[in-house]
Protein backbone atom coordinates (compact mmCIF):
# COMPACT_ATOMS: atom_id res chain seq x y z
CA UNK A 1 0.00 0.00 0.00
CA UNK A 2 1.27 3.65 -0.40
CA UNK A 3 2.13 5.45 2.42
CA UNK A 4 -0.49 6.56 4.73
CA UNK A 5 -1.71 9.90 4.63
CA UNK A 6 -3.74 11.72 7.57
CA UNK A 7 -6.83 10.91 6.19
CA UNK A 8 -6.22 7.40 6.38
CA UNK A 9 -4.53 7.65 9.57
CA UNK A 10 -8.08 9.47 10.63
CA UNK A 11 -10.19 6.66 8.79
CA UNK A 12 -8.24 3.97 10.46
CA UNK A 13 -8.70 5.14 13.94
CA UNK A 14 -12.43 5.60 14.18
CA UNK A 15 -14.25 3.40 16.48
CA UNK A 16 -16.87 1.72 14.69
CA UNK A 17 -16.21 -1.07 11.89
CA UNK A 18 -19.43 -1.91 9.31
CA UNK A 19 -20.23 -5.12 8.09
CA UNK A 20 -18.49 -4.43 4.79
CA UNK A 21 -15.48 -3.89 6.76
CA UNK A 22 -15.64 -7.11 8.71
CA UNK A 23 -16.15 -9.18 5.11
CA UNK A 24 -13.30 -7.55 3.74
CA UNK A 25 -11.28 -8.54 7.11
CA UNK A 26 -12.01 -11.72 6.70
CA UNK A 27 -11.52 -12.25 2.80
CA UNK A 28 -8.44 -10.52 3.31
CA UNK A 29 -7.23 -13.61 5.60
CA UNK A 30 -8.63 -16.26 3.67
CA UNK A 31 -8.67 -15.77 -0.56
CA UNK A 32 -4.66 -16.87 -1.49
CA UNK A 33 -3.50 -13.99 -2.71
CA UNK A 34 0.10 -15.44 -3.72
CA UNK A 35 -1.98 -18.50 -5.82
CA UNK A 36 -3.88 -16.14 -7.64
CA UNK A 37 -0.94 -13.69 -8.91
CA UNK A 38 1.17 -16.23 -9.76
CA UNK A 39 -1.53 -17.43 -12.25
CA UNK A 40 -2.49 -13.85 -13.10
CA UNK A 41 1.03 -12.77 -13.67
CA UNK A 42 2.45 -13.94 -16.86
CA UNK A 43 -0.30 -12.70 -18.74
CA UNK A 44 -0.28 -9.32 -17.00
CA UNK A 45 1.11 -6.12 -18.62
CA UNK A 46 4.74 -5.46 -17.57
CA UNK A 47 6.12 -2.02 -16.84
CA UNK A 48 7.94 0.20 -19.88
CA UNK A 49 5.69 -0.13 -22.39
CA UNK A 50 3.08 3.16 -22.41
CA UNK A 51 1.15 4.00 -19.20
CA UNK A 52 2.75 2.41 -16.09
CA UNK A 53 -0.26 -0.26 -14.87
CA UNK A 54 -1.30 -0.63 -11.33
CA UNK A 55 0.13 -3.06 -9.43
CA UNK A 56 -0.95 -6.57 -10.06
CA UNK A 57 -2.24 -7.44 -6.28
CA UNK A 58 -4.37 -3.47 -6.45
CA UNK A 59 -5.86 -4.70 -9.95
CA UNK A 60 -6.80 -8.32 -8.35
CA UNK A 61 -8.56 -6.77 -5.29
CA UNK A 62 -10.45 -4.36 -6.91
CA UNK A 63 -11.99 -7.30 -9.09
CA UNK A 64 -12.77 -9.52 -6.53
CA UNK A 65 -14.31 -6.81 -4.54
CA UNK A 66 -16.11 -5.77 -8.23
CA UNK A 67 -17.85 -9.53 -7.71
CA UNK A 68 -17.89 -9.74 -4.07
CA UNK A 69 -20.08 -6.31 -4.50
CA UNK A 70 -22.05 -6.86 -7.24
CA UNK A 71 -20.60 -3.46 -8.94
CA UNK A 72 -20.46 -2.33 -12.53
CA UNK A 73 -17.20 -1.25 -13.94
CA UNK A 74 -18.35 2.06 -13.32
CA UNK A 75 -19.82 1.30 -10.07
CA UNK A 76 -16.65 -0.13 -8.62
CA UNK A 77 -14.61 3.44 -9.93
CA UNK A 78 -17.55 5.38 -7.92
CA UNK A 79 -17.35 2.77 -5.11
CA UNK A 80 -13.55 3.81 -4.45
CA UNK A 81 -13.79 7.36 -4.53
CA UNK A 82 -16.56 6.63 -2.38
CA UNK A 83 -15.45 4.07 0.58
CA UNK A 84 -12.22 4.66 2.21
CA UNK A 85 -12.74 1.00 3.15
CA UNK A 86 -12.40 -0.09 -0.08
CA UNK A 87 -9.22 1.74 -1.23
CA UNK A 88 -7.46 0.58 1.42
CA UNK A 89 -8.47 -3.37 1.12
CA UNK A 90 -6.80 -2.34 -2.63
CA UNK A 91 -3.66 -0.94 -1.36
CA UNK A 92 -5.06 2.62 -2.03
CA UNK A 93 -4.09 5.76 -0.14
CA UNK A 94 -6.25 8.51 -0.41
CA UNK A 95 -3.81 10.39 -2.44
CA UNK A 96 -3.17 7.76 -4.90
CA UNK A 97 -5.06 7.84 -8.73
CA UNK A 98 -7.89 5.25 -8.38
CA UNK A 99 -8.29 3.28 -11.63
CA UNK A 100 -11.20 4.36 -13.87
CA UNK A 101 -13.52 1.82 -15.55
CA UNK A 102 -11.99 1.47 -18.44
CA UNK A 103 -8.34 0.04 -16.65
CA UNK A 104 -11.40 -2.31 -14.38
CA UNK A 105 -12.96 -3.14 -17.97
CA UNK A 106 -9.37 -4.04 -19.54
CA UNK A 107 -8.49 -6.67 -16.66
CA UNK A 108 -11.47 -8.19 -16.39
CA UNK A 109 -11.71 -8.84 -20.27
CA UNK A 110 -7.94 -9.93 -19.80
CA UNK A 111 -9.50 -13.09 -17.10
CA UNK A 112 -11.82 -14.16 -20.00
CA UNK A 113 -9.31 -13.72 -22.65
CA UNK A 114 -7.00 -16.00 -21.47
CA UNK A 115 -9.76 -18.30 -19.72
CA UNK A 116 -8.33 -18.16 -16.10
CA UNK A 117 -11.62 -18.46 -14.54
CA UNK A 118 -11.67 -22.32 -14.32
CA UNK A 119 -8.37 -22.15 -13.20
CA UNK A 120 -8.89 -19.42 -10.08
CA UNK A 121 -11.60 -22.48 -9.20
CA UNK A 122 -9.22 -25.40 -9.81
CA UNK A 123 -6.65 -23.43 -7.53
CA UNK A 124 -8.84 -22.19 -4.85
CA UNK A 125 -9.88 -25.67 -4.38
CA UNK A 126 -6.48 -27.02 -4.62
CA UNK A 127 -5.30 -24.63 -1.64
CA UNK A 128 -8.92 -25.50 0.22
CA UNK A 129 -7.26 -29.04 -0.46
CA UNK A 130 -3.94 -28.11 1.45
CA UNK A 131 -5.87 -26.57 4.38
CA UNK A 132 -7.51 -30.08 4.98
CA UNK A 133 -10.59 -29.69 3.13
CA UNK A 134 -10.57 -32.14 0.57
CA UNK A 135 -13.04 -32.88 -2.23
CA UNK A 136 -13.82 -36.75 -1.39
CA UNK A 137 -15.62 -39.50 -3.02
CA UNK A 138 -19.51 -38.26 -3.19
CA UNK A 139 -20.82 -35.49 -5.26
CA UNK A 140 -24.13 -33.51 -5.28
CA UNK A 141 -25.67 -31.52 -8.66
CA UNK A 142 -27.80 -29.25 -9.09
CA UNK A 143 -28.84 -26.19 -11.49
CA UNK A 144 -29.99 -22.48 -10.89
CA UNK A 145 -31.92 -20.53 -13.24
CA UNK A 146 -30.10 -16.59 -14.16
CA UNK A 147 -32.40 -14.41 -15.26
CA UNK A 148 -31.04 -12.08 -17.87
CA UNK A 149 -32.88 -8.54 -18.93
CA UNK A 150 -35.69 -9.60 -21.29
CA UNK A 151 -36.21 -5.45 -22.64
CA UNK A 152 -35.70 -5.26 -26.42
CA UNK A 153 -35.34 -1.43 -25.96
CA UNK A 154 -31.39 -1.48 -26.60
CA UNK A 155 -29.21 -0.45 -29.84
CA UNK A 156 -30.15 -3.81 -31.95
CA UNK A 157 -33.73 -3.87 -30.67
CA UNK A 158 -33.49 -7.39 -29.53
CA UNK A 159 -32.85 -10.00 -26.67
CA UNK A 160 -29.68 -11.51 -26.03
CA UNK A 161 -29.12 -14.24 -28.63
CA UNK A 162 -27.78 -16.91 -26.45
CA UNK A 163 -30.71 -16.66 -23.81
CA UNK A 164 -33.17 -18.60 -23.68
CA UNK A 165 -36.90 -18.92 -22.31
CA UNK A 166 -37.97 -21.49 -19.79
CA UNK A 167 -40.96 -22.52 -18.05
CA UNK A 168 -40.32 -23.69 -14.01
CA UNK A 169 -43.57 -24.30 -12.47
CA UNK A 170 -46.03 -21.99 -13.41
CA UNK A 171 -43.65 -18.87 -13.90
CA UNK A 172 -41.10 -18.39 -17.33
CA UNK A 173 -37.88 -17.13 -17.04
CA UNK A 174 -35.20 -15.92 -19.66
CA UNK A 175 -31.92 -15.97 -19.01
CA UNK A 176 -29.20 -19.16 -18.15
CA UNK A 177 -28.52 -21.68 -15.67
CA UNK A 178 -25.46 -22.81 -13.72
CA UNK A 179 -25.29 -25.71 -13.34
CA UNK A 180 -22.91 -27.56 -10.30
CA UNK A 181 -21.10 -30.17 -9.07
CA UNK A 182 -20.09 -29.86 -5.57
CA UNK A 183 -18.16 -32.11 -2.62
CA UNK A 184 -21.29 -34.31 -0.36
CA UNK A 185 -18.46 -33.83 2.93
CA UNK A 186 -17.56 -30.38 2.51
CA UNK A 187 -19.72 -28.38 -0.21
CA UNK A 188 -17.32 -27.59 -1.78
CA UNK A 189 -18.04 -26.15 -5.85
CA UNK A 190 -15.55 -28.62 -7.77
CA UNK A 191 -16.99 -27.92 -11.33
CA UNK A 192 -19.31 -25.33 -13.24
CA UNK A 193 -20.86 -25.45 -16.06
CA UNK A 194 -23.35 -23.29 -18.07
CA UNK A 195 -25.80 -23.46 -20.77
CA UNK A 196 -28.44 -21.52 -21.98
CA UNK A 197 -32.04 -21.62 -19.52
CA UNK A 198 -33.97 -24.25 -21.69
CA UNK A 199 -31.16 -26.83 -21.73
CA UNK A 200 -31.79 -29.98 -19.38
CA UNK A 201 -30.10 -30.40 -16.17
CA UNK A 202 -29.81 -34.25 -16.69
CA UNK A 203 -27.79 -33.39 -20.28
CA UNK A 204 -24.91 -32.00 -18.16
CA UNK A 205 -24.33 -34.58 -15.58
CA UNK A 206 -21.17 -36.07 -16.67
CA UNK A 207 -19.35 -32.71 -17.32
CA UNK A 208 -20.53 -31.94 -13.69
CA UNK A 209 -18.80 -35.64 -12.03
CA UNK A 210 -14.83 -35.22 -11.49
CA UNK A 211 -14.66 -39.06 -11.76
CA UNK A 212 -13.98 -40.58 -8.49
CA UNK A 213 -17.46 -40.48 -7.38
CA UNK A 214 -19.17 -43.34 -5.46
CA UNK A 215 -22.49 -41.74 -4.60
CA UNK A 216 -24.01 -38.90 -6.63
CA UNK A 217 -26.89 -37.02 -5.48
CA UNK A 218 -29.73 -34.99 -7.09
CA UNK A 219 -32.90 -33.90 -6.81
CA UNK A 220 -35.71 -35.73 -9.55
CA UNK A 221 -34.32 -33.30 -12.30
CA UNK A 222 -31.47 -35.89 -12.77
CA UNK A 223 -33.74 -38.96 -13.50
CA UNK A 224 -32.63 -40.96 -15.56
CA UNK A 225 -28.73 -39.78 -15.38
CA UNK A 226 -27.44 -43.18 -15.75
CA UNK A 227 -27.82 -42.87 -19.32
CA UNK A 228 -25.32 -39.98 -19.38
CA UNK A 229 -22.48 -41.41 -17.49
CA UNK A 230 -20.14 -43.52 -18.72
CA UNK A 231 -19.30 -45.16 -15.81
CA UNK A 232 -22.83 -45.20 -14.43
CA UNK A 233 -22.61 -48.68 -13.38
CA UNK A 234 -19.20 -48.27 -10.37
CA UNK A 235 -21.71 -45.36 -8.84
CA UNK A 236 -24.41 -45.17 -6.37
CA UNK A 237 -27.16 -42.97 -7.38
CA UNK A 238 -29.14 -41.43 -4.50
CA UNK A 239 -31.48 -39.72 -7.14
CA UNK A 240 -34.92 -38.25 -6.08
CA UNK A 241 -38.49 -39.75 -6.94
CA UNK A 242 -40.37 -37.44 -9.00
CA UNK A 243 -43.55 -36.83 -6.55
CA UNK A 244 -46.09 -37.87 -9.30
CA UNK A 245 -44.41 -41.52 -9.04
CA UNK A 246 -44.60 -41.49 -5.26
CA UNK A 247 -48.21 -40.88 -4.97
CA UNK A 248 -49.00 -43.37 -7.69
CA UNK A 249 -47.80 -46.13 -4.69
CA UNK A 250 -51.61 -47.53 -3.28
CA UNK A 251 -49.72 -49.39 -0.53
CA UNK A 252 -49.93 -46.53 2.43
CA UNK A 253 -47.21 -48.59 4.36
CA UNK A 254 -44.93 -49.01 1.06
CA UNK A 255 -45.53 -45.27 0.37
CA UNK A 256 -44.77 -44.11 3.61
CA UNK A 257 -41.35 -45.78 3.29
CA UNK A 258 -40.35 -44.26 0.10
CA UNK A 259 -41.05 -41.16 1.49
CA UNK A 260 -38.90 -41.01 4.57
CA UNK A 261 -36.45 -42.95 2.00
CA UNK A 262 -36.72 -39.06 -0.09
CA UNK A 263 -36.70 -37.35 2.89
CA UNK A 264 -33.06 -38.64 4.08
CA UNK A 265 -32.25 -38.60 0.34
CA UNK A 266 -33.42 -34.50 0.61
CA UNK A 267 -31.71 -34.06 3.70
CA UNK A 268 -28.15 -34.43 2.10
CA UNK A 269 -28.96 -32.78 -1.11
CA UNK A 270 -30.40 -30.09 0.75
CA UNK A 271 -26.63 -28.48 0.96
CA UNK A 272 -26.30 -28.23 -2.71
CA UNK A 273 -27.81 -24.70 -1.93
CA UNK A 274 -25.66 -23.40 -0.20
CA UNK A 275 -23.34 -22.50 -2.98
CA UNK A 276 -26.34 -21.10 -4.61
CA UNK A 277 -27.46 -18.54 -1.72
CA UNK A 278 -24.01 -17.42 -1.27
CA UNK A 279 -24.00 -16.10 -4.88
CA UNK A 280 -27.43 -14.87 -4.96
CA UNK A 281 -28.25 -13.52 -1.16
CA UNK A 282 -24.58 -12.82 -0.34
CA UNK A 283 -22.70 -11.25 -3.07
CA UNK A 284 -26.07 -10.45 -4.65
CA UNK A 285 -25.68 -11.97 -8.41
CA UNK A 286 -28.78 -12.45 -9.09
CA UNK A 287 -29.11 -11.22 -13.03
CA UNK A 288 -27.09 -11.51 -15.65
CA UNK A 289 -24.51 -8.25 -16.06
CA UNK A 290 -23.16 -8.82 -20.09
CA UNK A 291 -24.31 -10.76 -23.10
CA UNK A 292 -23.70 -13.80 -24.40
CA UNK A 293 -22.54 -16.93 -22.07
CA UNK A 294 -18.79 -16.60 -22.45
CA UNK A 295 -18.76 -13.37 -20.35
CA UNK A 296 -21.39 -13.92 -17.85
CA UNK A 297 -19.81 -18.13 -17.07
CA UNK A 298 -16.57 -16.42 -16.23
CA UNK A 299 -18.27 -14.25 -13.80
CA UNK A 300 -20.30 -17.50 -12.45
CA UNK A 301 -17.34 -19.38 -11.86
CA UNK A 302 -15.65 -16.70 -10.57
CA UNK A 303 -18.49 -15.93 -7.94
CA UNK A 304 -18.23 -19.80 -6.98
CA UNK A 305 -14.74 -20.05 -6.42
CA UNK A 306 -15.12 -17.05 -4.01
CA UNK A 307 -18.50 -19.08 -2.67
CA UNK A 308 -16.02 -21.89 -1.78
CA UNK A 309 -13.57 -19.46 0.02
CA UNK A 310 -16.84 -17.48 1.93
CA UNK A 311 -17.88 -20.89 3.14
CA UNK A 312 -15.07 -22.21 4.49
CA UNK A 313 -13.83 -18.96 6.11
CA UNK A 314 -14.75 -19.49 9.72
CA UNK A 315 -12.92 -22.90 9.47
CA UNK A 316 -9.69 -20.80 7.92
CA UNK A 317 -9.89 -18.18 9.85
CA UNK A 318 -9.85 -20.45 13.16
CA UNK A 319 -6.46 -22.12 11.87
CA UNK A 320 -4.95 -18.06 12.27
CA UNK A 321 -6.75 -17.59 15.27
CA UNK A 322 -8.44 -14.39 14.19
CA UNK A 323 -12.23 -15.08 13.97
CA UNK A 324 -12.92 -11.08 14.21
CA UNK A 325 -10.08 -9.67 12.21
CA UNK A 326 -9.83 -6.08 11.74
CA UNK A 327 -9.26 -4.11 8.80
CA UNK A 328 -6.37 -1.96 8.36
């Protein structure tokens, strides 16, 4: 960070620390900052030629906190003019330049260029891994519908092209889904994969298996899955009824044993959701922010690699013995 100033001296010293302040303690201790430069690195701009960039860890913060935040490109330059809090998690004095949009635009274009997203995931995990939380031998899926602006009132007077309309229930959406694979023991996002809204979650199953599962769970979306997996026959499916076929059973005690049979199956799926209300409720990702699904999946994997780290934290942060660590 530069050197402090007064007004960050001033900031520092008040009395009271917000909520936002107490997240970004506590992602401060637990994302791996030296894992994620190290892949970020060789495909970051080096000094000498043109405009001297911002430092690679300042760039890095700012777009986690751009996804942690649910901010626009714009939104996150207002957001650190705005909140001292923020420009100092990035290593920003108050009398430092703050990046505009267009340098928050350039790096985040530069993560999809180069596809890094999977691998901030694959490394997150990896370093999860280290810290004792492995991914172990039974998986759960599950999908989650992203609704994506449905206005034709824009430039080409038309939806986005790789959307697509759905029917859940009695309501339609428009948008995509994201669709997971994630550890039974810990819950723990090993794989993401996206498609547009109308696709079938059952379709994606075996891009959503790492291949070491035993038991795979899911709800009665996934019937039928066997018929996607190639080795379908070394795994134990724990797949849900479909509630039509349960009350088709006339036999009250046979029926009443299937269903506490779905209910324990529905207790251990139930965790698959986690993952899901982290991104929606926590870091508040709840529509779709660019067209097309190239864009938007390396925000969604993004988002559940940091999921991972968000869930976990308590456990991390009790291995530093700082479970209330302060900002600054």
């Amino acid at each position: 960070m530069d050197q402090l100033t007064f007004g960050d001296a001033d900031f520092a010293g008040k009395g009271k620390q917000t909520r936002k302040e107490r997240f970004l303690a506590e992602m401060e201790q637990v994302v791996p900052w030296p894992v994620l430069e190290r892949l970020i690195e060789p495909v970051y701009p080096a000094s000498g030629n043109g405009r001297r960039p911002y430092p690679l860890q300042t760039m890095l913060r700012v777009h986690l906190m751009q996804n942690w935040f649910s901010l626009s490109d714009p939104g996150m330059e207002d957001a650190l003019y705005d909140m001292p809090a923020l420009r100092q998690f990035a290593r920003l004095s108050s009398l430092a330049s703050i990046p505009d949009e267009t340098t928050i635009l350039n790096f985040r274009r530069r993560i999809e260029e180069y596809g890094l997203a999977p691998e901030i995931l694959s490394r997150v995990n990896r370093h999860l891994a280290r810290k004792g939380l492995v991914v172990k031998h039974g998986t759960m899926v599950d999908a989650t519908i992203i609704d994506a602006p449905s206005s034709t009132k824009n430039a080409d007077r038309e939806r986005d092209p790789e959307m697509r309309q759905t029917k859940k229930g009695q309501q339609y959406y428009f948008g995509m889904k994201a669709h997971i694979g994630a550890d039974v023991e810990s819950g723990l996002v090993h794989t993401v994969v996206t498609t547009a809204a109308n696709e079938s979650d059952v379709a994606q199953i075996q891009e959503l298996l790492h291949g070491k599962e035993h038991r795979v769970h899911g709800d009665a979306g996934y019937v039928g899955a066997q018929a996607y997996v190639k080795r379908a026959k070394k795994i134990e499916w724990k797949i849900a009824r479909r509630r039509s076929q349960v009350e088709k059973i006339r036999n009250a005690r046979e029926r009443a044993r299937v269903m506490r049979e779905e209910r324990r199956k529905a207790q251990v799926r139930a965790y698959v959701e986690h993952p899901f209300r982290v991104v929606k409720c926590v870091f508040g990702y709840v529509k779709t922010r660019f067209k097309g699904l190239t864009k938007n999946t390396t925000q969604i994997v993004t988002l559940f690699a940091l999921a991972n780290l968000y869930a976990v934290r308590k456990h991390l942060l009790s291995k530093t013995g700082q479970l209330r660590p302060q900002l600054g």
